[in-house]
PDB file of N, CA and C in Angstrom:
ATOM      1  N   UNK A   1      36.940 -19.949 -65.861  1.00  0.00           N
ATOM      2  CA  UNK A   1      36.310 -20.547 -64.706  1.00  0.00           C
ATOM      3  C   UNK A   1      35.093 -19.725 -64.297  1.00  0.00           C
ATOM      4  N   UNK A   2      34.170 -19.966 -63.391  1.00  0.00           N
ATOM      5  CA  UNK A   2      32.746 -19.875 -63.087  1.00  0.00           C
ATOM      6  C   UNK A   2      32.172 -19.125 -64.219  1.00  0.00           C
ATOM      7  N   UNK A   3      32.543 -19.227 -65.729  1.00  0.00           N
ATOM      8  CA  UNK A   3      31.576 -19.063 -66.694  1.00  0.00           C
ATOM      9  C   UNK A   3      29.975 -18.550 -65.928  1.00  0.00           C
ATOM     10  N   UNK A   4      29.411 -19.147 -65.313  1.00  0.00           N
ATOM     11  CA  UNK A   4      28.050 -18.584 -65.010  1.00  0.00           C
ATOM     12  C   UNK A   4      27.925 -17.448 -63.667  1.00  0.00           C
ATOM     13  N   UNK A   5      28.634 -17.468 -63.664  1.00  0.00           N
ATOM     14  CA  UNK A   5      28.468 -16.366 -62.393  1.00  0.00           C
ATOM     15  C   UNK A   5      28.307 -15.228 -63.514  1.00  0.00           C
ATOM     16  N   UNK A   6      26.877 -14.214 -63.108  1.00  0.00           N
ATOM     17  CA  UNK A   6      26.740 -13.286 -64.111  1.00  0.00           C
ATOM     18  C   UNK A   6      27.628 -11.783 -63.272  1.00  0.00           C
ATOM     19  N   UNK A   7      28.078 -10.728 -63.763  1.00  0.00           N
ATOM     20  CA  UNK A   7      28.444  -9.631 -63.162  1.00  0.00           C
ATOM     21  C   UNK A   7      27.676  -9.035 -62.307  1.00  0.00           C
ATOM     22  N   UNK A   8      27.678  -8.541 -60.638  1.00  0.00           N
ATOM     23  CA  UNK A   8      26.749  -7.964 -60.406  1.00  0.00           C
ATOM     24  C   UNK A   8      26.784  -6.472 -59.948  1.00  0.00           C
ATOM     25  N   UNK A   9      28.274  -5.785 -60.215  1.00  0.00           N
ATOM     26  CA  UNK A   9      28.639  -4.395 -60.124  1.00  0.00           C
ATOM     27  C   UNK A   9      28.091  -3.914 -61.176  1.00  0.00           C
ATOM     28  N   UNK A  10      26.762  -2.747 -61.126  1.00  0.00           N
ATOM     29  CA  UNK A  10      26.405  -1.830 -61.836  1.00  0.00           C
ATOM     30  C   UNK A  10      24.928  -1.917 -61.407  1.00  0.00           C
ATOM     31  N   UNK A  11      24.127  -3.475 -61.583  1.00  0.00           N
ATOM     32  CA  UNK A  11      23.159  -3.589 -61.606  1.00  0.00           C
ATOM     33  C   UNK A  11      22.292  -2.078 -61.156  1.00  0.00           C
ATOM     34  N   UNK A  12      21.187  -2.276 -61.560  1.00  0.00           N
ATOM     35  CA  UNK A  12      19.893  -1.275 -61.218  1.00  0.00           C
ATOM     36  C   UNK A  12      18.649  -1.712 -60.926  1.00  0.00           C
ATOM     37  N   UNK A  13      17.966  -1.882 -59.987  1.00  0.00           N
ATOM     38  CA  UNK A  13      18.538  -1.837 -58.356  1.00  0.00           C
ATOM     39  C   UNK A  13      19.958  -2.035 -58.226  1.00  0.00           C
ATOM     40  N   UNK A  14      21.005  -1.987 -57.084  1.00  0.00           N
ATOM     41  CA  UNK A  14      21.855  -2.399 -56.943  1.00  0.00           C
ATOM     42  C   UNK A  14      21.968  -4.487 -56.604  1.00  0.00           C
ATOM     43  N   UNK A  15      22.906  -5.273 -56.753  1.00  0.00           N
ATOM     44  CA  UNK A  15      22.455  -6.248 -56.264  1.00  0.00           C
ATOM     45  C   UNK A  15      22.519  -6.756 -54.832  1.00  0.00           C
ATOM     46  N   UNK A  16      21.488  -7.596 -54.568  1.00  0.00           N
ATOM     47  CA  UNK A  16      21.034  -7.928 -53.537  1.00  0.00           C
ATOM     48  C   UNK A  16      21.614  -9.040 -52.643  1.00  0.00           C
ATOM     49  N   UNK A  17      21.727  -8.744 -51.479  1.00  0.00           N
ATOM     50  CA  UNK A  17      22.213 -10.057 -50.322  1.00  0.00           C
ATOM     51  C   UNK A  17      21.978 -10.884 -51.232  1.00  0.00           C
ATOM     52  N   UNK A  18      20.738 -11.714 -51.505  1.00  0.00           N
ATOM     53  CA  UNK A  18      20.367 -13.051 -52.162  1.00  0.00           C
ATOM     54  C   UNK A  18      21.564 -12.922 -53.223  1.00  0.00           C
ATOM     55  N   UNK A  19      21.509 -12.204 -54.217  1.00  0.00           N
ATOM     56  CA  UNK A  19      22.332 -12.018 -55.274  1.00  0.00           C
ATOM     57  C   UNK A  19      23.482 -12.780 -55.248  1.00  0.00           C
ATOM     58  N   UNK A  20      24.161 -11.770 -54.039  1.00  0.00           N
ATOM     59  CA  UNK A  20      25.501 -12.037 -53.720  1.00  0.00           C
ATOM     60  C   UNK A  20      25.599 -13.064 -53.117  1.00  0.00           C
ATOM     61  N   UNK A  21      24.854 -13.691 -52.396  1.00  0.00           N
ATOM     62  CA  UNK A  21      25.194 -14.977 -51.819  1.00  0.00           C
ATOM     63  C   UNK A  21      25.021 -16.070 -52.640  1.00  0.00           C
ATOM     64  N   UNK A  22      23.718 -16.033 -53.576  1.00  0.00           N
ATOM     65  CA  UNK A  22      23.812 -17.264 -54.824  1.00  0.00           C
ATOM     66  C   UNK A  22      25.227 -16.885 -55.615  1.00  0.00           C
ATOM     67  N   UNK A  23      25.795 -15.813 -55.973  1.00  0.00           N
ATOM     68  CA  UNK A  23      27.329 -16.239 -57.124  1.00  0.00           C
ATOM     69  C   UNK A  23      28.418 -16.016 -55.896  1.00  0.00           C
ATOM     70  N   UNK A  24      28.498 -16.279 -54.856  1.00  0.00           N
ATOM     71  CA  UNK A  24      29.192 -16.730 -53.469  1.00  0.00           C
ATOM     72  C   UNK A  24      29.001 -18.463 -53.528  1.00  0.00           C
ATOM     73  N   UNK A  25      27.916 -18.851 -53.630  1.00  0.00           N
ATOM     74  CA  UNK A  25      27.490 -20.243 -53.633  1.00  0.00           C
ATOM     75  C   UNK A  25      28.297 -20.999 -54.966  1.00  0.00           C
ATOM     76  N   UNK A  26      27.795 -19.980 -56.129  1.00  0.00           N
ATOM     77  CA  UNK A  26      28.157 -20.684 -57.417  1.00  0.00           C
ATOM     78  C   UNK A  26      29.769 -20.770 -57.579  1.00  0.00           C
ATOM     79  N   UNK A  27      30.179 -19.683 -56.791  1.00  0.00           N
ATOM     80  CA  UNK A  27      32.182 -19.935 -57.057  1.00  0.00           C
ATOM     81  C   UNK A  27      32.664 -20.943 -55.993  1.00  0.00           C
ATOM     82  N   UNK A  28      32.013 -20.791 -54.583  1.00  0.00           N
ATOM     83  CA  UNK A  28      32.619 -21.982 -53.751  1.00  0.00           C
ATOM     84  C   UNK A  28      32.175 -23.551 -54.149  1.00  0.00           C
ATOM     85  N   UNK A  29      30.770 -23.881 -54.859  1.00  0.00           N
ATOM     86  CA  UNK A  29      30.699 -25.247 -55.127  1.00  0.00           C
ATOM     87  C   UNK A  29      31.557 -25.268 -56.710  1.00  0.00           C
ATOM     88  N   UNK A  30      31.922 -24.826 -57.349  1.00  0.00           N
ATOM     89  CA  UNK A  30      32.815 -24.610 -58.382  1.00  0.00           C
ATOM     90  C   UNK A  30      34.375 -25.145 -58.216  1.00  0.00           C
ATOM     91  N   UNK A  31      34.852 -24.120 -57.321  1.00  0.00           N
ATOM     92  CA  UNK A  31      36.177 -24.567 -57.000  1.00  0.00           C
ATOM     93  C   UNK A  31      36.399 -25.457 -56.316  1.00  0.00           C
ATOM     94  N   UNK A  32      35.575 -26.039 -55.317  1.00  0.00           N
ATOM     95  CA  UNK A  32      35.254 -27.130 -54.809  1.00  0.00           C
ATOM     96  C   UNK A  32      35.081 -28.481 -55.599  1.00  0.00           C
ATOM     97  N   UNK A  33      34.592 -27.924 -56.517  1.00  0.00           N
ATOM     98  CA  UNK A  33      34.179 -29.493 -57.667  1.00  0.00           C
ATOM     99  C   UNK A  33      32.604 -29.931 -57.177  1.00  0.00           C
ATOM    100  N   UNK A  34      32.041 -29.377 -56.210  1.00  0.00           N
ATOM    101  CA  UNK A  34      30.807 -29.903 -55.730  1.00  0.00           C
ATOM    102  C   UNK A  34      29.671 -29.839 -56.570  1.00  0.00           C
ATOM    103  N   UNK A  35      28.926 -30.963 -56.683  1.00  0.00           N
ATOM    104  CA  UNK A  35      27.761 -30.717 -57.777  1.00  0.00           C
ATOM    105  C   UNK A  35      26.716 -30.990 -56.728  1.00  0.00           C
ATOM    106  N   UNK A  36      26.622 -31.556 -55.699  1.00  0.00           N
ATOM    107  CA  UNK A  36      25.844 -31.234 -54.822  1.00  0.00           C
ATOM    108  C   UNK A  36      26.423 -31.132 -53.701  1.00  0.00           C
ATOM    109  N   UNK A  37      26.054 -30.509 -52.063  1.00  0.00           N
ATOM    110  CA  UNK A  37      26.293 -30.501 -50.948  1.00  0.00           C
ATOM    111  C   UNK A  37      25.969 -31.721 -49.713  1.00  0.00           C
ATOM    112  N   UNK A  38      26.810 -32.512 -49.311  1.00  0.00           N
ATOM    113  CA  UNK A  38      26.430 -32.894 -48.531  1.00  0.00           C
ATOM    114  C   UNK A  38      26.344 -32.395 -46.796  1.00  0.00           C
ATOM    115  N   UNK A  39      25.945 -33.500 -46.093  1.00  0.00           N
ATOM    116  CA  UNK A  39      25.633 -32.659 -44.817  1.00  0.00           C
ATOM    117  C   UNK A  39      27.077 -32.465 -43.790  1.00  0.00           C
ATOM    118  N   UNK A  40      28.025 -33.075 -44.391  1.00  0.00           N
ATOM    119  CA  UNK A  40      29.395 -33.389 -43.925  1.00  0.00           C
ATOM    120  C   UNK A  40      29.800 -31.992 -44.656  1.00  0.00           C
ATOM    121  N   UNK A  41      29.487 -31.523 -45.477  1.00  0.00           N
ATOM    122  CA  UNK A  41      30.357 -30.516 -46.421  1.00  0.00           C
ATOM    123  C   UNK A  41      29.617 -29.376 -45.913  1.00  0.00           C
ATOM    124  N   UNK A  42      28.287 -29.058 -45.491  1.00  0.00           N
ATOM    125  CA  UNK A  42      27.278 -28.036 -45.408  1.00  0.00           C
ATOM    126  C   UNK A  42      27.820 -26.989 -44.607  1.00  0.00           C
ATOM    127  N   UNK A  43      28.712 -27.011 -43.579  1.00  0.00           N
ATOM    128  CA  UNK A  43      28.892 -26.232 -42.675  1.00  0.00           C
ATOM    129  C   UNK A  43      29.792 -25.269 -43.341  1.00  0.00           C
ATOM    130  N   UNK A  44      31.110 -26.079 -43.545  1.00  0.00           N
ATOM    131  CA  UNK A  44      32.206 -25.633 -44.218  1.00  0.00           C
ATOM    132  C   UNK A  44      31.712 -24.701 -45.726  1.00  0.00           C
ATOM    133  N   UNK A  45      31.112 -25.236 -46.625  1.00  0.00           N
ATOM    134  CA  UNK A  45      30.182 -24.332 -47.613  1.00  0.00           C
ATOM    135  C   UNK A  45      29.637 -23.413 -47.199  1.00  0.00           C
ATOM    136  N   UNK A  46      28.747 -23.003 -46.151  1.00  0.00           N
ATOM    137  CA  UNK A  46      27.787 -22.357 -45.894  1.00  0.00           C
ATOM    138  C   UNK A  46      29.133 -21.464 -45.121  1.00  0.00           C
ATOM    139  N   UNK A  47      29.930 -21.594 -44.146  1.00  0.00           N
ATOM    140  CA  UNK A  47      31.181 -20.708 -44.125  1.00  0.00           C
ATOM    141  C   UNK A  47      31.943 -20.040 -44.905  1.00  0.00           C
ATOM    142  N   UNK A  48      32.454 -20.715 -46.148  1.00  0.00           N
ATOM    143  CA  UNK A  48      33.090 -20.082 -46.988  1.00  0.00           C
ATOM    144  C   UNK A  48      32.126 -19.009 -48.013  1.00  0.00           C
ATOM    145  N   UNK A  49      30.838 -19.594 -47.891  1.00  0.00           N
ATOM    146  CA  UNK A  49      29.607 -18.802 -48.587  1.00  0.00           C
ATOM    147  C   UNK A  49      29.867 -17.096 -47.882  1.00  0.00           C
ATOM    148  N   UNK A  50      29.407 -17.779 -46.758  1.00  0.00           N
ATOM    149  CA  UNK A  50      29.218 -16.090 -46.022  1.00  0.00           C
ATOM    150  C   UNK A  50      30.512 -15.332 -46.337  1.00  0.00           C
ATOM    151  N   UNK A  51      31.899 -15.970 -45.981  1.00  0.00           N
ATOM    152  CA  UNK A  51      32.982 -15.460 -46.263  1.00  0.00           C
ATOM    153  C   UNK A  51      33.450 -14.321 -47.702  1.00  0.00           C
ATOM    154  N   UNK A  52      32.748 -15.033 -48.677  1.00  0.00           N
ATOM    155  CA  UNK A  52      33.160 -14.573 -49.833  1.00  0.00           C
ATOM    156  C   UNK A  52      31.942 -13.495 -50.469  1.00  0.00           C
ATOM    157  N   UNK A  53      30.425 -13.681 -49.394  1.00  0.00           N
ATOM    158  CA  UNK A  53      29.658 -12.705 -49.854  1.00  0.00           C
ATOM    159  C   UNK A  53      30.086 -11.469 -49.088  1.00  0.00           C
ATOM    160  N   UNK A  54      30.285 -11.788 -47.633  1.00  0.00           N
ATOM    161  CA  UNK A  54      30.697 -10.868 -47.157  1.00  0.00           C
ATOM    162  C   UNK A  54      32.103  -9.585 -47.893  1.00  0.00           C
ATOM    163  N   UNK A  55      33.206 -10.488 -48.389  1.00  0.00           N
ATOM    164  CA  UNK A  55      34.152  -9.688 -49.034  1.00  0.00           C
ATOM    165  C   UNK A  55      33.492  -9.142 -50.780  1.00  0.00           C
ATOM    166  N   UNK A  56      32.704  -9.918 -51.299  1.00  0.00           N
ATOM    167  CA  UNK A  56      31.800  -9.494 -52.741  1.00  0.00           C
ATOM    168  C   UNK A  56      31.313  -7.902 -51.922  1.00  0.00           C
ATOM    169  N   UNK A  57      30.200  -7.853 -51.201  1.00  0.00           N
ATOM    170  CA  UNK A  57      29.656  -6.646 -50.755  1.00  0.00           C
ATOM    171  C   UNK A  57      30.848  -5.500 -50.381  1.00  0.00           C
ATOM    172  N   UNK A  58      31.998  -5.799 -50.062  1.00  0.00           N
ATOM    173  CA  UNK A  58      32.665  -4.990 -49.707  1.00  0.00           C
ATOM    174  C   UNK A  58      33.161  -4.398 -51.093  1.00  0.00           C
ATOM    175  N   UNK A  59      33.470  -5.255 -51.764  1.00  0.00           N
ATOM    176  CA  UNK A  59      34.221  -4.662 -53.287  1.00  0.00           C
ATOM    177  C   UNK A  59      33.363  -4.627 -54.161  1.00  0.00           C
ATOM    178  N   UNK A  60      32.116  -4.182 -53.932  1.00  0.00           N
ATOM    179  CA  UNK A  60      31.047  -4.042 -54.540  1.00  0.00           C
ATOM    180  C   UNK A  60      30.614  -2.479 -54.498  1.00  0.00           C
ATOM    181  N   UNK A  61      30.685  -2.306 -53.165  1.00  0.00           N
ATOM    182  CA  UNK A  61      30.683  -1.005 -52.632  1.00  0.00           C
ATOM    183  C   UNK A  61      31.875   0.063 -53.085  1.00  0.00           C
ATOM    184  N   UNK A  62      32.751  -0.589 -53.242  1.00  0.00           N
ATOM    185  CA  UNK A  62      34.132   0.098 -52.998  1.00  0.00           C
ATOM    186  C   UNK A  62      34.696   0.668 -54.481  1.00  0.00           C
ATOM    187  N   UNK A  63      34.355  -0.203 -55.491  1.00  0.00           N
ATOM    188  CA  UNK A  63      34.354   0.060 -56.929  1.00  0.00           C
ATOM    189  C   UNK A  63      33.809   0.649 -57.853  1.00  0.00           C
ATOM    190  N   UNK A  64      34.425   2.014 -58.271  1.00  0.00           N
ATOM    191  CA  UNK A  64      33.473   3.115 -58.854  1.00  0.00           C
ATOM    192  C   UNK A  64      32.355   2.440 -60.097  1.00  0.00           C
ATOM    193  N   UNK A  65      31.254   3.728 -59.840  1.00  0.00           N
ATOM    194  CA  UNK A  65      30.052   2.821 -60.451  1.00  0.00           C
ATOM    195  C   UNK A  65      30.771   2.814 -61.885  1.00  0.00           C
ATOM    196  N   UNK A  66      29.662   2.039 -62.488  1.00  0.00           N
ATOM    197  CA  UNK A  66      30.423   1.766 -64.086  1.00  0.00           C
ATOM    198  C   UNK A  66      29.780   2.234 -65.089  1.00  0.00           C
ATOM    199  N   UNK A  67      30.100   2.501 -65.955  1.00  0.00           N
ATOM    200  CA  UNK A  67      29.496   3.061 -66.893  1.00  0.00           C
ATOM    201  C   UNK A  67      28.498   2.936 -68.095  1.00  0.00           C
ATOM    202  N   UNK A  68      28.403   1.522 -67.559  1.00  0.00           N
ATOM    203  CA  UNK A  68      27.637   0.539 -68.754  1.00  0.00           C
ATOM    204  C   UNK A  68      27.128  -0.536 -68.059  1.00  0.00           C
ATOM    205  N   UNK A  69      26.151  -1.058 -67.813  1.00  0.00           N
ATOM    206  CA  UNK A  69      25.420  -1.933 -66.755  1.00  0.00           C
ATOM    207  C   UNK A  69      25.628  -3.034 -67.344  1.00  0.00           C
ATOM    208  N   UNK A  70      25.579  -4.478 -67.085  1.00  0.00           N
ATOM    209  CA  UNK A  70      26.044  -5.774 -66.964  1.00  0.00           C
ATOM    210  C   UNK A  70      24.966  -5.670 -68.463  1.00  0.00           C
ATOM    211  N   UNK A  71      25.396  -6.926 -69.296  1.00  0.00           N
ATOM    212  CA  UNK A  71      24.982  -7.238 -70.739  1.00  0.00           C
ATOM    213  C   UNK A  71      23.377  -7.957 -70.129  1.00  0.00           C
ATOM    214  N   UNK A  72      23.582  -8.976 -68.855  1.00  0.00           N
ATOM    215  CA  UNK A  72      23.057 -10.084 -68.819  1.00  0.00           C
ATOM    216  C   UNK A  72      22.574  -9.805 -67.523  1.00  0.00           C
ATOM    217  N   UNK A  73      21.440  -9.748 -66.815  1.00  0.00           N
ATOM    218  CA  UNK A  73      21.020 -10.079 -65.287  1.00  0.00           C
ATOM    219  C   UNK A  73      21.038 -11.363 -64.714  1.00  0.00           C
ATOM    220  N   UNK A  74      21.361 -11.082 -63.517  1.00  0.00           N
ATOM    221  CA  UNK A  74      21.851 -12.441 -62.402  1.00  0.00           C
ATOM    222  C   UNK A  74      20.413 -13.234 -62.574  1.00  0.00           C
ATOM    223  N   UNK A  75      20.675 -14.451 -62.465  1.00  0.00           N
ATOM    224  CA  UNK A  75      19.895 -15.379 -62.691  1.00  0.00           C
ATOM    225  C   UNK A  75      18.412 -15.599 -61.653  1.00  0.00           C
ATOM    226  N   UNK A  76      18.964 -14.625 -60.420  1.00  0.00           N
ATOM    227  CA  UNK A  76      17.739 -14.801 -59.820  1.00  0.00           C
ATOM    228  C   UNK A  76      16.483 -13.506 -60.264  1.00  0.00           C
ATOM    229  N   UNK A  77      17.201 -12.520 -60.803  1.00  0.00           N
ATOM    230  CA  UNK A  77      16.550 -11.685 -61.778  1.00  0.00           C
ATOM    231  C   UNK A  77      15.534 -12.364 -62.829  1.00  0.00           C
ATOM    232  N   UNK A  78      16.275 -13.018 -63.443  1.00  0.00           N
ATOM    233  CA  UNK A  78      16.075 -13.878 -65.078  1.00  0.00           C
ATOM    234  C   UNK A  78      14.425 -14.649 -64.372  1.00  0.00           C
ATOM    235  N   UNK A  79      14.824 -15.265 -62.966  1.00  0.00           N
ATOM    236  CA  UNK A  79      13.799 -15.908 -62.698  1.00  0.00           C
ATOM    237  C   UNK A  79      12.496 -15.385 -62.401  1.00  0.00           C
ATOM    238  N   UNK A  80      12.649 -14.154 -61.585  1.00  0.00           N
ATOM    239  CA  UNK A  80      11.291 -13.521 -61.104  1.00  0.00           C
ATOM    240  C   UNK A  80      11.029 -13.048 -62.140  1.00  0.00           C
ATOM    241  N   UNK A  81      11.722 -12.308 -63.048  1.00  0.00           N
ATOM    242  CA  UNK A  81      11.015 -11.775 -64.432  1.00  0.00           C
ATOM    243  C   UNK A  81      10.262 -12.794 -65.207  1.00  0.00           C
ATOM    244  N   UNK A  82      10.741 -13.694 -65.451  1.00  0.00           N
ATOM    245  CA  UNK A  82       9.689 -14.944 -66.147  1.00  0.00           C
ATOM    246  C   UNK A  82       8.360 -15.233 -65.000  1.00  0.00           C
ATOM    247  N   UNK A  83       8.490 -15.094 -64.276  1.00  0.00           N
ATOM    248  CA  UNK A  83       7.369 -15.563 -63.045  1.00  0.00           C
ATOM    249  C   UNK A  83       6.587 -14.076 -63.121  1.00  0.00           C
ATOM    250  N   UNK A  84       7.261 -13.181 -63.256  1.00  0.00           N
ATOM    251  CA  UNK A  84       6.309 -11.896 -63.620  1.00  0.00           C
ATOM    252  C   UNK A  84       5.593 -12.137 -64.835  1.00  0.00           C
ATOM    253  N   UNK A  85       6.540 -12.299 -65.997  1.00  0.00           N
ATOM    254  CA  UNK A  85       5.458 -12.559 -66.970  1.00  0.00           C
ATOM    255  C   UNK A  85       4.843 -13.788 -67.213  1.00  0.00           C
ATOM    256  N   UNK A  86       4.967 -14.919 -66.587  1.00  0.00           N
ATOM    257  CA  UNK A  86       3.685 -15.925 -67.047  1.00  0.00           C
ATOM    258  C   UNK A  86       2.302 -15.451 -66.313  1.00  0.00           C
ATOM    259  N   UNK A  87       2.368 -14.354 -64.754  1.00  0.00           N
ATOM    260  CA  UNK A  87       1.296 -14.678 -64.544  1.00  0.00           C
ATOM    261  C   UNK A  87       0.677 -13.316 -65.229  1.00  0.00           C
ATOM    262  N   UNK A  88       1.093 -12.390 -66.158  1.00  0.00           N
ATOM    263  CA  UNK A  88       0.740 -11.506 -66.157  1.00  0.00           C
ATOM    264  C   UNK A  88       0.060 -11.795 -67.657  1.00  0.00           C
TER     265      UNK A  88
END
């Protein structure tokens, strides 16, 4: 299950609010079954969002560093790096 959620304990920088709240997003519309949000669902999402970034940051913090940094960077990584290099 959430196949795409990339790892984000180790990263370098460490990872970021945004980070954690997009694979917060990607496990609650997941287990949810949601492929999109509606405005009936938004509140409740956007609750369980904060909920689960909030406890991610905690066991993020809490878990000795690791010894080998993630294979793959979080996707919002993946993105600014391509946007770095097209305009460069």
């Amino acid at each position: 299950m959430c196949r795409n959620i990339t790892p984000l304990r180790g990263l370098e920088p460490p990872a970021t609010d945004q980070e954690v709240e997009a694979a917060a997003l990607q496990f609650v519309r997941k287990v949810a079954g949601l492929s999109s949000i509606s405005a009936a669902n938004k509140p409740l999402v956007d609750a369980a969002v904060a909920e689960i970034a909030h406890i991610t940051r905690h066991l993020l913090a809490d878990l000795p560093d690791r010894k080998v940094p993630p294979k793959v960077d979080p996707p919002l990584r993946r993105i600014a790096a391509r946007a770095a290099a097209s305009t460069s």
